[in-house]
PDB file of N, CA and C in Angstrom:
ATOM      1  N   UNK A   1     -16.257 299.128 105.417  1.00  0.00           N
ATOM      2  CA  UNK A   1     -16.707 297.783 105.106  1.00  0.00           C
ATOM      3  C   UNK A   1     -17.976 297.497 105.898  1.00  0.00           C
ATOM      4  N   UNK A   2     -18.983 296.705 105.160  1.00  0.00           N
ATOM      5  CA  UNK A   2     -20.172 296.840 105.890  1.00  0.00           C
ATOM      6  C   UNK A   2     -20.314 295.327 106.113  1.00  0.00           C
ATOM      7  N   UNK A   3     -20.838 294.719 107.408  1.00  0.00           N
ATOM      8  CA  UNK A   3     -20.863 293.558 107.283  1.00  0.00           C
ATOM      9  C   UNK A   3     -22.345 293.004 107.128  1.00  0.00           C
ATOM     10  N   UNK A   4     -23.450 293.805 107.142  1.00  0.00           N
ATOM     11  CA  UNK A   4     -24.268 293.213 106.605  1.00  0.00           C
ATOM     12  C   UNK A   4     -25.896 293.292 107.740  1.00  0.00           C
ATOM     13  N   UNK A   5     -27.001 292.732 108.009  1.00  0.00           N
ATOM     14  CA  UNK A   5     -28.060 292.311 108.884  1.00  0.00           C
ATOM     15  C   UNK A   5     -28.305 291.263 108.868  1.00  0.00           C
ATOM     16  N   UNK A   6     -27.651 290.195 109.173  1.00  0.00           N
ATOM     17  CA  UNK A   6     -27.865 289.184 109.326  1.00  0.00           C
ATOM     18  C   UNK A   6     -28.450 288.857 110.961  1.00  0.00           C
ATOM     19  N   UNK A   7     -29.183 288.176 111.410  1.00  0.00           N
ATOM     20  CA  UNK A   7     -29.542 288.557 112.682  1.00  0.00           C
ATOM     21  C   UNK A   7     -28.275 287.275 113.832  1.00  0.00           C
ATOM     22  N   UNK A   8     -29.381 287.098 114.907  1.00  0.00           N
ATOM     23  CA  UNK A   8     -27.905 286.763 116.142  1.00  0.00           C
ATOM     24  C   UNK A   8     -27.853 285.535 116.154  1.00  0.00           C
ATOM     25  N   UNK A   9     -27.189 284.914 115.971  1.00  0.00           N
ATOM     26  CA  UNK A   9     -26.898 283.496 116.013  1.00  0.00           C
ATOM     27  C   UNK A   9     -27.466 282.512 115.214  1.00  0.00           C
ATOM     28  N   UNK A  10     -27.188 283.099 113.609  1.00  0.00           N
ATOM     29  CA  UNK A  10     -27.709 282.566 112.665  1.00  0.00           C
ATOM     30  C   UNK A  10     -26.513 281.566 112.208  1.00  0.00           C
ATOM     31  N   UNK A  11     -25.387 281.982 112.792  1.00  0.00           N
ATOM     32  CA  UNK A  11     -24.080 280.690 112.359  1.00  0.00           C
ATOM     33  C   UNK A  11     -23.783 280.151 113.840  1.00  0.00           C
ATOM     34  N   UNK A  12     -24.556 278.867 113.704  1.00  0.00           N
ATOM     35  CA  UNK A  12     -24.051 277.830 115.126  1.00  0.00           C
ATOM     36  C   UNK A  12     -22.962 276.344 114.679  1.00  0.00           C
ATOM     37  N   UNK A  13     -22.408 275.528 115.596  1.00  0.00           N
ATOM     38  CA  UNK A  13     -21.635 275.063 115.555  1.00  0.00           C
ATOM     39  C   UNK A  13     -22.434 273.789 115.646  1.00  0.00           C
ATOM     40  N   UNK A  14     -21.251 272.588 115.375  1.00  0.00           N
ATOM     41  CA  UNK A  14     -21.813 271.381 115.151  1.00  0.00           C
ATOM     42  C   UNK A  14     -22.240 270.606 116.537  1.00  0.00           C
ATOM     43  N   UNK A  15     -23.367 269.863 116.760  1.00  0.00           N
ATOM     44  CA  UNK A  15     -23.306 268.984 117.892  1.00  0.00           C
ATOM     45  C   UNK A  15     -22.095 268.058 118.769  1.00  0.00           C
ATOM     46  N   UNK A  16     -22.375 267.976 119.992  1.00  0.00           N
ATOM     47  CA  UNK A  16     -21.204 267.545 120.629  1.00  0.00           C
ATOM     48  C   UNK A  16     -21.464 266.433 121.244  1.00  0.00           C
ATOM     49  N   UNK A  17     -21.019 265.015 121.590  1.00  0.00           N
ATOM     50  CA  UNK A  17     -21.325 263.890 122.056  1.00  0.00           C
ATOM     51  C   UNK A  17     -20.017 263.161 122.099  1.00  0.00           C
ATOM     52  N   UNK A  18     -19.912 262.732 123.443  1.00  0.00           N
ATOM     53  CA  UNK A  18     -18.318 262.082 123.764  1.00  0.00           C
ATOM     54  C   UNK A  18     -19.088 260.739 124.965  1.00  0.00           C
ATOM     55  N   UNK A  19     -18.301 259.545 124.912  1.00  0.00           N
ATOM     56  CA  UNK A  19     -18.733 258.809 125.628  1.00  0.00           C
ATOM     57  C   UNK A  19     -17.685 258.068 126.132  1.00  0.00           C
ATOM     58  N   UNK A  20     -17.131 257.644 127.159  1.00  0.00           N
ATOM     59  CA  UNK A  20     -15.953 257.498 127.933  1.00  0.00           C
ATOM     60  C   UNK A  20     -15.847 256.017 128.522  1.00  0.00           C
ATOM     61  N   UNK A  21     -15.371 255.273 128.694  1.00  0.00           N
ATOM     62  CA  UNK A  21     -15.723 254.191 129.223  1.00  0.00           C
ATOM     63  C   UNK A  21     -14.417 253.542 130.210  1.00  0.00           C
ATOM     64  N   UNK A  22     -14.117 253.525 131.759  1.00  0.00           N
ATOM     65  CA  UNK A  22     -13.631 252.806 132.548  1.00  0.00           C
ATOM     66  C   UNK A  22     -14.160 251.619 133.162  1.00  0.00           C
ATOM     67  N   UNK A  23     -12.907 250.691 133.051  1.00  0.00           N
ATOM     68  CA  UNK A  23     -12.999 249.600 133.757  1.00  0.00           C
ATOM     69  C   UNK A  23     -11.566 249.131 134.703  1.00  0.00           C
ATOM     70  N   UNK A  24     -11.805 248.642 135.800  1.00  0.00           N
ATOM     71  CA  UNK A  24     -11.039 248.573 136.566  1.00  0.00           C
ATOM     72  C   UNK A  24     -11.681 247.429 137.727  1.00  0.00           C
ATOM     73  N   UNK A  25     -10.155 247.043 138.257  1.00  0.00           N
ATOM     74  CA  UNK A  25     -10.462 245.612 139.277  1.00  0.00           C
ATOM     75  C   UNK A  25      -9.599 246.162 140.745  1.00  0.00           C
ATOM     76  N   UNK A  26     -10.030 245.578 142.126  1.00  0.00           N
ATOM     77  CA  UNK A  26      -9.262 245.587 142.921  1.00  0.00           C
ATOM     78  C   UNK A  26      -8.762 244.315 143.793  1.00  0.00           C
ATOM     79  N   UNK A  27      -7.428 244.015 143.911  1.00  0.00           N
ATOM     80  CA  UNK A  27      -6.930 242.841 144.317  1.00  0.00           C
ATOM     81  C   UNK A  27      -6.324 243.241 145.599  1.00  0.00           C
ATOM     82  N   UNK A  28      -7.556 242.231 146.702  1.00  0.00           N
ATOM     83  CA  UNK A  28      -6.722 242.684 148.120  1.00  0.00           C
ATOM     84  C   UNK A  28      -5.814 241.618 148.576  1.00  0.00           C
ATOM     85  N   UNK A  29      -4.339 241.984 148.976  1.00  0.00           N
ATOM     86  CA  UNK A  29      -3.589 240.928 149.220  1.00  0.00           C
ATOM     87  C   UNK A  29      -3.406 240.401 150.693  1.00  0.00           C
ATOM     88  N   UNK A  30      -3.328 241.783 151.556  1.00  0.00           N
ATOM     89  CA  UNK A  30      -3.564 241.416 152.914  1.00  0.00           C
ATOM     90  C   UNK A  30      -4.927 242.254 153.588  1.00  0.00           C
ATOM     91  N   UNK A  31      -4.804 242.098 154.802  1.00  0.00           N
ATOM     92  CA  UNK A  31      -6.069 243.426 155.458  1.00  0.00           C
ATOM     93  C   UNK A  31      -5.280 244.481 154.682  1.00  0.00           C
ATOM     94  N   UNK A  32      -4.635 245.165 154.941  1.00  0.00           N
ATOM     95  CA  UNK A  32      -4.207 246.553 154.925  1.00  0.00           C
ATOM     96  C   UNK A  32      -3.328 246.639 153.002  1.00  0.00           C
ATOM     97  N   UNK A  33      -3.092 245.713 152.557  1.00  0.00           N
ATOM     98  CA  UNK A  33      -2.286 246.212 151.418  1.00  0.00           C
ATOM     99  C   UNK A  33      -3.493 245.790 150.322  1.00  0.00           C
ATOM    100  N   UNK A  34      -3.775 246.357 149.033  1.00  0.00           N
ATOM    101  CA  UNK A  34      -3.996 246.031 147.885  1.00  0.00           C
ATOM    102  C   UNK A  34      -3.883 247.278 146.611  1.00  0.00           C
ATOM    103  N   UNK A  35      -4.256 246.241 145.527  1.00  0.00           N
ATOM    104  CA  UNK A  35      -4.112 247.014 144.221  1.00  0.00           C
ATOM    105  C   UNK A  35      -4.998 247.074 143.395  1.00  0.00           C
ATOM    106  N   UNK A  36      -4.720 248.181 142.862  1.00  0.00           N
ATOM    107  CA  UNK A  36      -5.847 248.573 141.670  1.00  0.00           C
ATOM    108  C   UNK A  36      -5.419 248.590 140.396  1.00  0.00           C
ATOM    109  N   UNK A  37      -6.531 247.752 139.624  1.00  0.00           N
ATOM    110  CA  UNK A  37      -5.673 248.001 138.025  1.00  0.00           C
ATOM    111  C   UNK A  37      -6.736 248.834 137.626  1.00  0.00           C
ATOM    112  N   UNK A  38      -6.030 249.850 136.328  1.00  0.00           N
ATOM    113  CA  UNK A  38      -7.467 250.050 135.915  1.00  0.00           C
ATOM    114  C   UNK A  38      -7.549 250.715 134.520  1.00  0.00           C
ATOM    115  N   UNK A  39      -8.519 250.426 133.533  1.00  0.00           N
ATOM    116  CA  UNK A  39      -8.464 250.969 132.520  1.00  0.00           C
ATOM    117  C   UNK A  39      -9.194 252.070 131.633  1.00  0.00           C
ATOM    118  N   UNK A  40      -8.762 252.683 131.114  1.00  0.00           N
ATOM    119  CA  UNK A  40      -9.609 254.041 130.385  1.00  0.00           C
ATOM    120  C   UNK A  40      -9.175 253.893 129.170  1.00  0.00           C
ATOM    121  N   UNK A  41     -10.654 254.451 128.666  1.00  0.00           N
ATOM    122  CA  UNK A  41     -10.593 254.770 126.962  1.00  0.00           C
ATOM    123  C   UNK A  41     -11.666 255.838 127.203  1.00  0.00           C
ATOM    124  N   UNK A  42     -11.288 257.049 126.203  1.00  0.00           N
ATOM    125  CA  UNK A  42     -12.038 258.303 126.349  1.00  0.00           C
ATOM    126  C   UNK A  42     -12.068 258.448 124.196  1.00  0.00           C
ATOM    127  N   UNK A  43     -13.625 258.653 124.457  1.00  0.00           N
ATOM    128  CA  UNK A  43     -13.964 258.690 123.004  1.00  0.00           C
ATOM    129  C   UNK A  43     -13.815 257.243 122.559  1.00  0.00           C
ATOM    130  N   UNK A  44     -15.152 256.165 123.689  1.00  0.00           N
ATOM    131  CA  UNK A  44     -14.973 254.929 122.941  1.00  0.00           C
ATOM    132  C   UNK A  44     -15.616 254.808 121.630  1.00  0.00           C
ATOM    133  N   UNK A  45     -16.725 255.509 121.230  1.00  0.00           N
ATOM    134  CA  UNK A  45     -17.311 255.785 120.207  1.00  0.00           C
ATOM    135  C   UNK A  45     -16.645 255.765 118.999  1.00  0.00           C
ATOM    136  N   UNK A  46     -15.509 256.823 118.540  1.00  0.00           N
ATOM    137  CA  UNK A  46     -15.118 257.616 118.176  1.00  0.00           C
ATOM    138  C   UNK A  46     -15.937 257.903 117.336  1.00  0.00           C
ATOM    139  N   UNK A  47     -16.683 258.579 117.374  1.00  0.00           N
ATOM    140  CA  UNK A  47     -17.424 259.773 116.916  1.00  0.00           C
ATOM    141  C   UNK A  47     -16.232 260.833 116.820  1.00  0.00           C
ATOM    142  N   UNK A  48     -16.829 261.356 115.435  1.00  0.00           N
ATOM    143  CA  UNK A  48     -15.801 262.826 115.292  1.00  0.00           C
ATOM    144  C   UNK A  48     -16.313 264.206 115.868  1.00  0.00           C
ATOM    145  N   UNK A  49     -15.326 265.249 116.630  1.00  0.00           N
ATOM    146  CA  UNK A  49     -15.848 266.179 117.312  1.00  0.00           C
ATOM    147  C   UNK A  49     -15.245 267.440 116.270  1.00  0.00           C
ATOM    148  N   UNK A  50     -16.148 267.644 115.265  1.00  0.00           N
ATOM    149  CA  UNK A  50     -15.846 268.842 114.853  1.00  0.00           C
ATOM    150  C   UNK A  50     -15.785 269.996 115.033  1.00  0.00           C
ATOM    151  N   UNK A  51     -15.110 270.668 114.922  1.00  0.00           N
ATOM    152  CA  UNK A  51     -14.983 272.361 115.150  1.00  0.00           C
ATOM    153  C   UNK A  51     -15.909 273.505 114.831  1.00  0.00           C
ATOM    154  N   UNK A  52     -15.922 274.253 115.299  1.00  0.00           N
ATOM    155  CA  UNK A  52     -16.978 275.217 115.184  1.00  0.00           C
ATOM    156  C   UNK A  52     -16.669 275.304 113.628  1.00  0.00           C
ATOM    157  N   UNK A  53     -17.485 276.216 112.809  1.00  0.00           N
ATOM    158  CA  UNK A  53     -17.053 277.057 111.806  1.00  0.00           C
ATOM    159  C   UNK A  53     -16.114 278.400 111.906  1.00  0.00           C
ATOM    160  N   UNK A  54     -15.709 278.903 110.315  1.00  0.00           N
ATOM    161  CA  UNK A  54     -14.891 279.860 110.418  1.00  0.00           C
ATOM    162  C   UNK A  54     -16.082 281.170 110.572  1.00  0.00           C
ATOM    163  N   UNK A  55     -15.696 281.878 111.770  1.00  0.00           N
ATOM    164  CA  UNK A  55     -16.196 283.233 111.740  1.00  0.00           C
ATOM    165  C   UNK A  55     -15.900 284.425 111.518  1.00  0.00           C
ATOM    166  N   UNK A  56     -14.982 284.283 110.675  1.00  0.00           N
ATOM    167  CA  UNK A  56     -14.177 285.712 109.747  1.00  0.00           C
ATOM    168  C   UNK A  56     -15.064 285.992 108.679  1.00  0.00           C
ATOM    169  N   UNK A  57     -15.155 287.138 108.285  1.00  0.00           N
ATOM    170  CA  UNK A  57     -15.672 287.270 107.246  1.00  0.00           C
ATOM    171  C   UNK A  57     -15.354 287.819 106.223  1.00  0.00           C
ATOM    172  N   UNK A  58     -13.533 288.263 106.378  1.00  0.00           N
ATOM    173  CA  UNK A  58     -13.052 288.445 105.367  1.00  0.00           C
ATOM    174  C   UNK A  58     -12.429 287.422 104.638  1.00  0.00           C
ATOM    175  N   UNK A  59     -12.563 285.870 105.337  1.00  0.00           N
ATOM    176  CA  UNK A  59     -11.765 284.424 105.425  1.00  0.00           C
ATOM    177  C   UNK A  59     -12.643 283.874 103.938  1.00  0.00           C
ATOM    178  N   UNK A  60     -11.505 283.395 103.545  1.00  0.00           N
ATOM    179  CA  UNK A  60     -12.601 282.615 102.330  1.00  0.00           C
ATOM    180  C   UNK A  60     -13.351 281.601 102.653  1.00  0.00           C
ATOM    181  N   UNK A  61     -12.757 281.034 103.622  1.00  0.00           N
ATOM    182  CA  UNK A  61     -13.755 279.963 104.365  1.00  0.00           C
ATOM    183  C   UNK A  61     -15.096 280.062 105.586  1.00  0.00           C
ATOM    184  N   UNK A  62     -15.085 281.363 105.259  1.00  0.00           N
ATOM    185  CA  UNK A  62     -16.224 281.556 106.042  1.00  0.00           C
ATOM    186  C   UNK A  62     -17.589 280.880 105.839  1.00  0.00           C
ATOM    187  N   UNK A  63     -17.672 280.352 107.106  1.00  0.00           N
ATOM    188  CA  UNK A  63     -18.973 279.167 107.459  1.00  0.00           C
ATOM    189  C   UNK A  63     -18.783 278.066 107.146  1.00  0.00           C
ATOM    190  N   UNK A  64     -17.729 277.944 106.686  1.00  0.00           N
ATOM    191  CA  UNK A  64     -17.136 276.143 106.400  1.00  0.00           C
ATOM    192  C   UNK A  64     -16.789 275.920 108.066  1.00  0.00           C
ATOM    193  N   UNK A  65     -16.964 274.445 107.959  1.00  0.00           N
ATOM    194  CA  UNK A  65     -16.085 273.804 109.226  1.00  0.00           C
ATOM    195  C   UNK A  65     -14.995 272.771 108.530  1.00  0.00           C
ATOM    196  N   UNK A  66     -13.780 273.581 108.872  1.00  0.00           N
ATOM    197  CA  UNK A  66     -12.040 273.335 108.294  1.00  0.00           C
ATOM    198  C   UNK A  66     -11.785 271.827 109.099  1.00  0.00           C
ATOM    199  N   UNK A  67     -12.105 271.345 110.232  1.00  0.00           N
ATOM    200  CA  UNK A  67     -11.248 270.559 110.821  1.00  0.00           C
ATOM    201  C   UNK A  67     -11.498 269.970 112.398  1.00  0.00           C
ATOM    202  N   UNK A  68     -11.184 269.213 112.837  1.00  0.00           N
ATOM    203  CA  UNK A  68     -11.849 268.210 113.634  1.00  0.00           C
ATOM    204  C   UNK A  68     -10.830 268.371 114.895  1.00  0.00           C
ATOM    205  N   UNK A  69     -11.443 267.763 116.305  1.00  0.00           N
ATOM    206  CA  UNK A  69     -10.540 267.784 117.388  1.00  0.00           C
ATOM    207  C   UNK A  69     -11.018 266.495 117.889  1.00  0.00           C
ATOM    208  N   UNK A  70     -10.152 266.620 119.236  1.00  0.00           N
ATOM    209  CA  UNK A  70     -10.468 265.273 120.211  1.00  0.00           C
ATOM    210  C   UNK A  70     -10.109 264.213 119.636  1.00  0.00           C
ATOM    211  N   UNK A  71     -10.345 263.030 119.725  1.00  0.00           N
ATOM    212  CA  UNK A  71      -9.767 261.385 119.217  1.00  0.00           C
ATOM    213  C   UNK A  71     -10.122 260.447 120.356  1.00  0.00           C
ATOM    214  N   UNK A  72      -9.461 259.676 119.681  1.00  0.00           N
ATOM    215  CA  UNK A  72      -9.757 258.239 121.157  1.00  0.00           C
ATOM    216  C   UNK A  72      -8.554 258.421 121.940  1.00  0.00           C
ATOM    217  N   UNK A  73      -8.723 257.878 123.154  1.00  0.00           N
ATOM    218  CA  UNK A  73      -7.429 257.688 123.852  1.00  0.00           C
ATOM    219  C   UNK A  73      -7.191 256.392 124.698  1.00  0.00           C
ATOM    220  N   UNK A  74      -6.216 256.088 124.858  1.00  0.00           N
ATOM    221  CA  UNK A  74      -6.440 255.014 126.090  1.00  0.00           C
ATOM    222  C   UNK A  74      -5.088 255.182 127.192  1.00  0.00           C
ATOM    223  N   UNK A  75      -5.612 255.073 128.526  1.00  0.00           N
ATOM    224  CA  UNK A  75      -5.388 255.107 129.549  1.00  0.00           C
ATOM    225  C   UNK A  75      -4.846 253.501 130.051  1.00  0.00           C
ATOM    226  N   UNK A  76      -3.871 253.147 131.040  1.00  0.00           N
ATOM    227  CA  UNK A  76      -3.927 252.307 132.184  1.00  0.00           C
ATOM    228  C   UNK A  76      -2.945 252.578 132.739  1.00  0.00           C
ATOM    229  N   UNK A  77      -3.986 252.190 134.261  1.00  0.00           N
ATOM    230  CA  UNK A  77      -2.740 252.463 135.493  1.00  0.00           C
ATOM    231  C   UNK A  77      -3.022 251.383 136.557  1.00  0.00           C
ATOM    232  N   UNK A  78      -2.465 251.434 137.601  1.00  0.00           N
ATOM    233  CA  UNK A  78      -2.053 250.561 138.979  1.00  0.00           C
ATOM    234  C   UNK A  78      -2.046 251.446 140.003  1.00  0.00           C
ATOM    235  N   UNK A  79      -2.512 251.139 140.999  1.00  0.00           N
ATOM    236  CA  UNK A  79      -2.513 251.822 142.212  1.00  0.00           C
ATOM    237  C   UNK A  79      -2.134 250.744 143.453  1.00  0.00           C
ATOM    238  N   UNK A  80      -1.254 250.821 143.969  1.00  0.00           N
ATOM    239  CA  UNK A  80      -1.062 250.341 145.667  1.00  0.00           C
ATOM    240  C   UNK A  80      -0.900 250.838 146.660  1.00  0.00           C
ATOM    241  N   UNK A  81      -1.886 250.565 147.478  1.00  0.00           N
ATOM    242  CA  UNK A  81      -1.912 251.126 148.477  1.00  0.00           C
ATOM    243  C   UNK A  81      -1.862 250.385 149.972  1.00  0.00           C
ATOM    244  N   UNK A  82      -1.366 250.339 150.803  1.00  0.00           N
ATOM    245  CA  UNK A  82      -0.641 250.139 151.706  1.00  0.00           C
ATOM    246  C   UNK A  82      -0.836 251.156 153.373  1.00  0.00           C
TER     247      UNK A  82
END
């Protein structure tokens, strides 16, 4: 099976861009004790992070891009410290 001359890195993948965004407060109750609230969201954008392409070349889908990763998420937590 011959795969061909195609030269080097003529199949590249899609661009990547993620943007994250925390916010968070701290509440001091005495000298020595307080708390932290705090919040996360990762992929506030949501922009879609697609997948490379298929690099098989016996695949029928070769050079398609099949399918997507990453998503939004959200985060919160509390911290005390003491």
């Amino acid at each position: 099976m011959r795969f061909g001359n195609s030269g080097r890195n003529t199949l590249s993948g899609p661009g990547f861009f993620n943007a994250d965004l925390s916010i968070f407060k701290i509440f001091n109750f005495t000298e020595r004790m307080k708390m932290e609230i705090r919040g996360e969201s990762f992929g506030v954008t949501n922009t879609p992070q697609f997948n490379n392409p298929t690099t098989d070349v016996s695949n029928s889908n070769y050079g398609y891009v099949t399918g997507a990763g990453g998503g939004r998420g959200l985060q919160l937590g509390a911290k005390i410290s003491f």
